[in-house]
N, C-alpha and C. Protein backbone atom coordinates (compact mmCIF):
# COMPACT_ATOMS: atom_id res chain seq x y z
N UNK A 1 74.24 73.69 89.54
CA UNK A 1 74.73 72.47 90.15
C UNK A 1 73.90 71.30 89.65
N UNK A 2 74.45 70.24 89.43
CA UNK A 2 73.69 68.80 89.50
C UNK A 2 74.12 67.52 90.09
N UNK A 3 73.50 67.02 90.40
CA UNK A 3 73.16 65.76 90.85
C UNK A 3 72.34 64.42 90.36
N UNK A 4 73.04 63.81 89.37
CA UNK A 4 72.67 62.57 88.96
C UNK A 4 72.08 63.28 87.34
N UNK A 5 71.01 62.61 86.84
CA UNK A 5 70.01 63.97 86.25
C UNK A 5 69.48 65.48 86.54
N UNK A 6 69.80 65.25 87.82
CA UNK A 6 69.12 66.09 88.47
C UNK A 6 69.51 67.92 88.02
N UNK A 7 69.39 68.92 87.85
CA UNK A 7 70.18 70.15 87.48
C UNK A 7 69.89 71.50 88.27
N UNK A 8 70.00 72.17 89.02
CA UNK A 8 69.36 73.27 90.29
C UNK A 8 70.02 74.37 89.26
N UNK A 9 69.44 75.76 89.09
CA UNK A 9 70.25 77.03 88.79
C UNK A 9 70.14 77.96 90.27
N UNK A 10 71.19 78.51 90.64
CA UNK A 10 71.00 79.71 91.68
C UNK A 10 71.77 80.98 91.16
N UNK A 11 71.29 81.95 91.51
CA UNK A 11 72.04 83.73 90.87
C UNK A 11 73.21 83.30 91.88
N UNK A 12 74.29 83.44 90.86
CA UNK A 12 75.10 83.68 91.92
C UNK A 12 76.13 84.54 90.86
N UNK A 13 77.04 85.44 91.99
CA UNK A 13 78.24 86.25 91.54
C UNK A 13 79.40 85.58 91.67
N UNK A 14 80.48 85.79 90.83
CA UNK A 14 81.52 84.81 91.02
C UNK A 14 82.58 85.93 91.91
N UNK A 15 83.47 85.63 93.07
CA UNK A 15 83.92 86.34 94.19
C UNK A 15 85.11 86.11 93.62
N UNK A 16 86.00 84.98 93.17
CA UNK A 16 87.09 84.70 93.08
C UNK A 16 87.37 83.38 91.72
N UNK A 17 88.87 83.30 91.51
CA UNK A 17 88.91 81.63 90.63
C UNK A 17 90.27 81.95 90.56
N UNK A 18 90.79 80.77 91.38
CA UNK A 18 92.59 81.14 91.64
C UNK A 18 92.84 79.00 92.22
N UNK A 19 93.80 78.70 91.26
CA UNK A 19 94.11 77.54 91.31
C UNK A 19 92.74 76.27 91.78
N UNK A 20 91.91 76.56 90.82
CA UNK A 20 91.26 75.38 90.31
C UNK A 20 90.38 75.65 91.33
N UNK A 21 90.06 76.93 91.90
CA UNK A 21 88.72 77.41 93.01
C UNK A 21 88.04 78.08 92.61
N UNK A 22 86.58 78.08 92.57
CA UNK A 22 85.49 78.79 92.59
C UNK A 22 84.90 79.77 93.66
N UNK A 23 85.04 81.05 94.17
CA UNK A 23 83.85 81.27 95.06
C UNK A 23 83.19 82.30 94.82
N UNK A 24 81.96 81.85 95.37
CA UNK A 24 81.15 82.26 94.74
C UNK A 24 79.85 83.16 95.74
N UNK A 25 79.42 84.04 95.53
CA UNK A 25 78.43 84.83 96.96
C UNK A 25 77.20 84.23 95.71
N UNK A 26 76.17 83.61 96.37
CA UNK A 26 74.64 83.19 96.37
C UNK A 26 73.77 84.40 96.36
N UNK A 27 73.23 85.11 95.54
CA UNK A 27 72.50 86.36 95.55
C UNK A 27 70.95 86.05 95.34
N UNK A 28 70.61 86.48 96.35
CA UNK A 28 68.92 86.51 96.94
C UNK A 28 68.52 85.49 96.81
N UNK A 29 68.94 84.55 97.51
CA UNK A 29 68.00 82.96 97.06
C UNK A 29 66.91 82.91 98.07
N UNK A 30 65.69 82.01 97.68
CA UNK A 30 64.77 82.11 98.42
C UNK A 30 64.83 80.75 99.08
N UNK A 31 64.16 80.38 100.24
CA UNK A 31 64.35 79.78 101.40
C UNK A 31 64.24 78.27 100.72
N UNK A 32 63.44 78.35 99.34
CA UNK A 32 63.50 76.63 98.62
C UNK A 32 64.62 76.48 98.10
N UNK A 33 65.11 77.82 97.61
CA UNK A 33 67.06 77.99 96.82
C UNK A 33 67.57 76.80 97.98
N UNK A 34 67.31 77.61 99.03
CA UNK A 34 68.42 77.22 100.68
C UNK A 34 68.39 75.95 100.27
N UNK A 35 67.48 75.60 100.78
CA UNK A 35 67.52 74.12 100.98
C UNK A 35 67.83 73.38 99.65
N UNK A 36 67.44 73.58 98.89
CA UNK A 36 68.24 72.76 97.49
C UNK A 36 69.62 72.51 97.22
N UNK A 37 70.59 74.46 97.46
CA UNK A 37 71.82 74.89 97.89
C UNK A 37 72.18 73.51 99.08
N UNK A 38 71.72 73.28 99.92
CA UNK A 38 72.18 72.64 100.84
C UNK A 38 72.29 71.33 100.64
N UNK A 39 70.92 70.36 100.23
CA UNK A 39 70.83 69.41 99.66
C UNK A 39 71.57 68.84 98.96
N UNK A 40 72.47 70.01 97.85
CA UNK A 40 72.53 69.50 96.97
C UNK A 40 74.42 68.93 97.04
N UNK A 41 75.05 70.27 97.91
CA UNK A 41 76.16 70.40 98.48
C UNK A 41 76.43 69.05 99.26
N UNK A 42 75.60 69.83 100.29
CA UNK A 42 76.15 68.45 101.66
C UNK A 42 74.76 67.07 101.93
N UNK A 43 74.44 66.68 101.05
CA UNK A 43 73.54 65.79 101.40
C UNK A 43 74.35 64.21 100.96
N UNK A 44 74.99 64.29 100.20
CA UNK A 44 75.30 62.74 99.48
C UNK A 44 76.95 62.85 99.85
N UNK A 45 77.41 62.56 101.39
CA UNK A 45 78.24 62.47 102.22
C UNK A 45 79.57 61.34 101.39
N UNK A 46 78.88 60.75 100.66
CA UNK A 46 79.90 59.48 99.94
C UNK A 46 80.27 60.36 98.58
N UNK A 47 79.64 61.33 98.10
CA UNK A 47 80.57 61.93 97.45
C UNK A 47 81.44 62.82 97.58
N UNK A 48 81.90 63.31 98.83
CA UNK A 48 82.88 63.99 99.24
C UNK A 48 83.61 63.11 100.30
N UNK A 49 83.41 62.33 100.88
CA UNK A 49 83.62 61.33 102.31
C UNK A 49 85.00 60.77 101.81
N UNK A 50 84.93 59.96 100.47
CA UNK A 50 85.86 59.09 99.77
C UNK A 50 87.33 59.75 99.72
N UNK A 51 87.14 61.25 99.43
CA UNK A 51 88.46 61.92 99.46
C UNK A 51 88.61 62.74 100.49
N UNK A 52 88.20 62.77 101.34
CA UNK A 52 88.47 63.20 102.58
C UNK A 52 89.60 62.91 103.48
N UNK A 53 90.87 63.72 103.62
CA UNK A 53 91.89 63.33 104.49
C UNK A 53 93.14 63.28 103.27
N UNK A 54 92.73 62.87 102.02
CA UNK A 54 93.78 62.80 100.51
C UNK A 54 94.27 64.32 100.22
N UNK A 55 93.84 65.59 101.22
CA UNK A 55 94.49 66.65 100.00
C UNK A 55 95.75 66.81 100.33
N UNK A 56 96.32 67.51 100.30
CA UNK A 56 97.46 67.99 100.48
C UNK A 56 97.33 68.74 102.25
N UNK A 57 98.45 68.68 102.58
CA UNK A 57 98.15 69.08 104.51
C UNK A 57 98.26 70.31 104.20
N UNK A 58 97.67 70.94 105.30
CA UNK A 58 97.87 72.42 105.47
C UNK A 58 98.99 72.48 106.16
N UNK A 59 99.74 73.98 105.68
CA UNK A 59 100.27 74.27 106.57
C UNK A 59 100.11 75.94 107.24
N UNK A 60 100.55 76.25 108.49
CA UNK A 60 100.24 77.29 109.31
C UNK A 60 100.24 78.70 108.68
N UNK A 61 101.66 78.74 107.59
CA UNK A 61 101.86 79.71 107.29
C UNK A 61 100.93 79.83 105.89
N UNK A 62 100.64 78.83 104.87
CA UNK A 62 99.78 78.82 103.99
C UNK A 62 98.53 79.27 104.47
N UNK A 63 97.67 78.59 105.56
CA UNK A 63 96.67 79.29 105.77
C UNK A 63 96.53 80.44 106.38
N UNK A 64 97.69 80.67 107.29
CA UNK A 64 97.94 82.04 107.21
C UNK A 64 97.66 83.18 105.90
N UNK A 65 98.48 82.84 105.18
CA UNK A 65 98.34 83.96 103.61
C UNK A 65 97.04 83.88 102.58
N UNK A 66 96.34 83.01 103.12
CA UNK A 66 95.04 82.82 102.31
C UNK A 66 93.60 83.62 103.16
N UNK A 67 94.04 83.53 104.38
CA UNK A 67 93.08 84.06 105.41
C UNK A 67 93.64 85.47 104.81
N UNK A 68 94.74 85.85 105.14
CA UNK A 68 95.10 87.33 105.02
C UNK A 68 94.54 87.94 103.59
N UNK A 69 94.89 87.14 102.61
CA UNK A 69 94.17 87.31 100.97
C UNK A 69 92.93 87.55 101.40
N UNK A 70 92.03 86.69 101.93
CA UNK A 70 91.12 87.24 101.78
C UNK A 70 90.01 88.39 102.90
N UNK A 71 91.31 88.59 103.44
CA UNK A 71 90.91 89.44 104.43
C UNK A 71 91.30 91.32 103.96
N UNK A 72 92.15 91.00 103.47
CA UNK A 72 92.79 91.98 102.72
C UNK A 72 91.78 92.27 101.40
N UNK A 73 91.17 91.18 100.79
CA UNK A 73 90.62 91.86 99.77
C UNK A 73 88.92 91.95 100.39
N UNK A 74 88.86 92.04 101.41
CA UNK A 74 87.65 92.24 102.12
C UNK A 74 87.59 94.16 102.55
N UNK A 75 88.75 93.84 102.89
CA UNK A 75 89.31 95.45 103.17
C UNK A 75 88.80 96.43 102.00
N UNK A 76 89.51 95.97 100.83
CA UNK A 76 89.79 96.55 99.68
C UNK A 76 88.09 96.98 99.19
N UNK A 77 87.13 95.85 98.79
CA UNK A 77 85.76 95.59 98.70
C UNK A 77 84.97 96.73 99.41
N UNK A 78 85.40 96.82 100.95
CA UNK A 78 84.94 97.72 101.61
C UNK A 78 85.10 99.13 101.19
N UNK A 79 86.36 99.50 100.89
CA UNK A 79 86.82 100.64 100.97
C UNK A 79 86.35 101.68 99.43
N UNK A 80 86.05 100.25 98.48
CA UNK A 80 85.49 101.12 97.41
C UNK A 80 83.91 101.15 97.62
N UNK A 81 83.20 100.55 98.26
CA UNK A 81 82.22 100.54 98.60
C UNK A 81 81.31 101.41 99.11
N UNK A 82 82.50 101.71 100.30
CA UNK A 82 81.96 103.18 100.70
C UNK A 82 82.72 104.52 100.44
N UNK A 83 83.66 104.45 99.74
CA UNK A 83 84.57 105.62 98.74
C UNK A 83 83.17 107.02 98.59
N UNK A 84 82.15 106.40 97.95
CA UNK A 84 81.65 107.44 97.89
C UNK A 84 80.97 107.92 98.87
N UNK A 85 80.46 107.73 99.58
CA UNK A 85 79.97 107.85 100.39
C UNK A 85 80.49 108.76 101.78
N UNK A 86 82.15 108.30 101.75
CA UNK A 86 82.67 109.10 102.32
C UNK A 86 82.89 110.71 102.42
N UNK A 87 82.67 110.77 101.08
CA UNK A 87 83.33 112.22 100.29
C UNK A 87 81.33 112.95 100.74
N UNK A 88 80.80 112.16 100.98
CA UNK A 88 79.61 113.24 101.79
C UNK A 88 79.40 113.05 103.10
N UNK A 89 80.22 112.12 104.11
CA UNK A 89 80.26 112.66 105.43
C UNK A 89 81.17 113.80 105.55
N UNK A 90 81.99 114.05 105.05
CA UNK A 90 83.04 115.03 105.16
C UNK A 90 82.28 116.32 104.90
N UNK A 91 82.86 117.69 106.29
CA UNK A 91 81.94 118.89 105.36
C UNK A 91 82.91 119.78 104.62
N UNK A 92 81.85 120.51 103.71
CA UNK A 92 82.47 120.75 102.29
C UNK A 92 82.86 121.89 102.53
N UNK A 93 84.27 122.95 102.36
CA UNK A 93 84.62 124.26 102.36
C UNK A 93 84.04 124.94 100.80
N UNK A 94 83.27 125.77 101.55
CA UNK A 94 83.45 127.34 100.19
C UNK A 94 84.24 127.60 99.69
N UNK A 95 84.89 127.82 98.72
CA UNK A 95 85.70 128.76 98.36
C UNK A 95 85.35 130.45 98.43
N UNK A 96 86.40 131.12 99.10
CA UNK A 96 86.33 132.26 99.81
C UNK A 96 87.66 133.31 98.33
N UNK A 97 86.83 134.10 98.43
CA UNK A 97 87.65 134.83 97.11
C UNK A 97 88.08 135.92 97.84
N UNK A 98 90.08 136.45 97.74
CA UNK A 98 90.56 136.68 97.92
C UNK A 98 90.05 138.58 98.38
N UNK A 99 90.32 139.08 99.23
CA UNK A 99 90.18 140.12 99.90
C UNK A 99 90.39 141.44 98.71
N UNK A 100 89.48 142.63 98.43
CA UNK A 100 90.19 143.03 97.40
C UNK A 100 90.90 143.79 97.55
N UNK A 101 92.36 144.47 96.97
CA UNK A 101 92.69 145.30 96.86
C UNK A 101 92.74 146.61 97.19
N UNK A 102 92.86 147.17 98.18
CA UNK A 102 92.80 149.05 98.30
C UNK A 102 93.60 149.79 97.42
């Protein structure tokens, strides 16, 4: 990120990029990251203030399907996450070899 001259780097992973959006999860920043992260975002109120109220309106059912997107791919995230993990709470059968013959 920057600000004026100014230039900050933070680790970050990119989560998503779908119609001109970034998001992004912040990985291990340390408590001077924070505050820089924060600073750097929400500190200079006149550069976000000016277009404030100009986007386009929401509507109910739009934010509806965007919450669900990303609720749904929260699901998804999860589920491979602990995929493996699963397959060792489960307990495991022997295979039992067939009775022999008289």
């Amino acid at each position: 990120l920057y600000r004026g001259a100014q230039t900050s780097h933070f680790p970050a992973t990119v989560m998503f990029c779908r119609d001109g959006y970034l998001g992004t999860r912040f990985d291990d920043l340390s408590l001077r990251q924070q505050s820089e992260l924060v600073r750097l975002t929400f500190g200079r109120a006149d550069t976000w203030a000016s277009t404030w109220g100009h986007g386009k309106p929401d509507t109910p059912l739009a934010a509806l399907r965007e919450v669900s997107h990303v609720g749904v791919r929260g699901v998804v995230e999860l589920l491979k996450a602990t995929r493996k993990d699963f397959g060792r709470l489960l307990p495991t059968r022997k295979k039992t070899s067939p009775p022999p013959a008289n």
